[in-house]
C-alpha atoms as a PDB file:
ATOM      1  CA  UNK A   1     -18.566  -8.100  39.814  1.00  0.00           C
ATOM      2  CA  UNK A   2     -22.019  -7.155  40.830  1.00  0.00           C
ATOM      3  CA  UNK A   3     -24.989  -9.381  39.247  1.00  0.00           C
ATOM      4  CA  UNK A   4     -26.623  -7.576  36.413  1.00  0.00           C
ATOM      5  CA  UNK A   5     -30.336  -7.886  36.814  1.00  0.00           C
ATOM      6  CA  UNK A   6     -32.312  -6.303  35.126  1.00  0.00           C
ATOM      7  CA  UNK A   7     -36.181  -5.792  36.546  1.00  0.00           C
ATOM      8  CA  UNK A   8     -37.536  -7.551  33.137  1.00  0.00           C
ATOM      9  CA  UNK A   9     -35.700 -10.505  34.030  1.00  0.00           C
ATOM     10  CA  UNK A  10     -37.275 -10.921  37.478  1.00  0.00           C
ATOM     11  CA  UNK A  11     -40.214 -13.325  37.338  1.00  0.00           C
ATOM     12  CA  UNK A  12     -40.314 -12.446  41.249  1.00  0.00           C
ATOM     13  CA  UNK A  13     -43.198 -10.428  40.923  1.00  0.00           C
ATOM     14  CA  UNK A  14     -45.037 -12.580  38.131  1.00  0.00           C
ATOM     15  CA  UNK A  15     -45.012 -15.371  40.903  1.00  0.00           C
ATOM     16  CA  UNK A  16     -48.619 -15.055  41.921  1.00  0.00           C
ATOM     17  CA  UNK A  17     -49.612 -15.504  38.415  1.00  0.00           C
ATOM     18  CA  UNK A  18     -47.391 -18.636  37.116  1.00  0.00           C
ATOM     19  CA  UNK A  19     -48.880 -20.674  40.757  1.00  0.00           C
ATOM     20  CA  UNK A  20     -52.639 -19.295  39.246  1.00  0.00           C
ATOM     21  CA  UNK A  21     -51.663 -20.424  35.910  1.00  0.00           C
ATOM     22  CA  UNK A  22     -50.691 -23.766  37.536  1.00  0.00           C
ATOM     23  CA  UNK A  23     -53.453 -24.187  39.543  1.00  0.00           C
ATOM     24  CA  UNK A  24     -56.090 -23.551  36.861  1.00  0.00           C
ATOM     25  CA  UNK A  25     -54.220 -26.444  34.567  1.00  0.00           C
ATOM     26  CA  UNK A  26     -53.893 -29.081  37.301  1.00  0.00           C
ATOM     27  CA  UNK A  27     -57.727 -28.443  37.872  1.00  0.00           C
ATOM     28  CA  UNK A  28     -58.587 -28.597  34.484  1.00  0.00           C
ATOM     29  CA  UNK A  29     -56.564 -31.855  33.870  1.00  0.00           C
ATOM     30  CA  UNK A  30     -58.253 -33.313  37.077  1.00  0.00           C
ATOM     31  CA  UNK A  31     -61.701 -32.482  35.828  1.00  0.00           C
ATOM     32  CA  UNK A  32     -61.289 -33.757  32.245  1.00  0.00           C
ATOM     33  CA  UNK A  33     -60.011 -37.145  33.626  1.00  0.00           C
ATOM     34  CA  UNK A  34     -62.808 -37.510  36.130  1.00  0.00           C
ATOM     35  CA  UNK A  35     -65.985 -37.989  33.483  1.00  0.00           C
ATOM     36  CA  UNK A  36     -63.967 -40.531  31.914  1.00  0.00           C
ATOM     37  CA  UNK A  37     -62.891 -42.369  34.994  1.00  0.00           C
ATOM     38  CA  UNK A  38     -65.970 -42.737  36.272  1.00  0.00           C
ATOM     39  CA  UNK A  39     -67.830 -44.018  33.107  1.00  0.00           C
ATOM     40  CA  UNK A  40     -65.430 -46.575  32.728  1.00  0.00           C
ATOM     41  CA  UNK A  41     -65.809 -48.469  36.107  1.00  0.00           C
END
């Protein structure tokens, strides 16, 4: 039996924009914990 696929169901192509979407919350988590890092110390 052949793999039924269909092109919906491929997140190859939305690939680029789930490492963006990644990128922009790591950065946003990094920034928000900075201020409050550095008013602690």
């Amino acid at each position: 039996m052949e793999p039924r696929k269909t092109s919906k169901a491929n997140l190859e192509n939305k690939r680029s924009l789930f490492f963006q979407t990644g990128i922009v919350i790591a950065l946003a988590a990094v920034s928000f914990r900075m201020p409050v890092r550095f008013e602690l110390q």
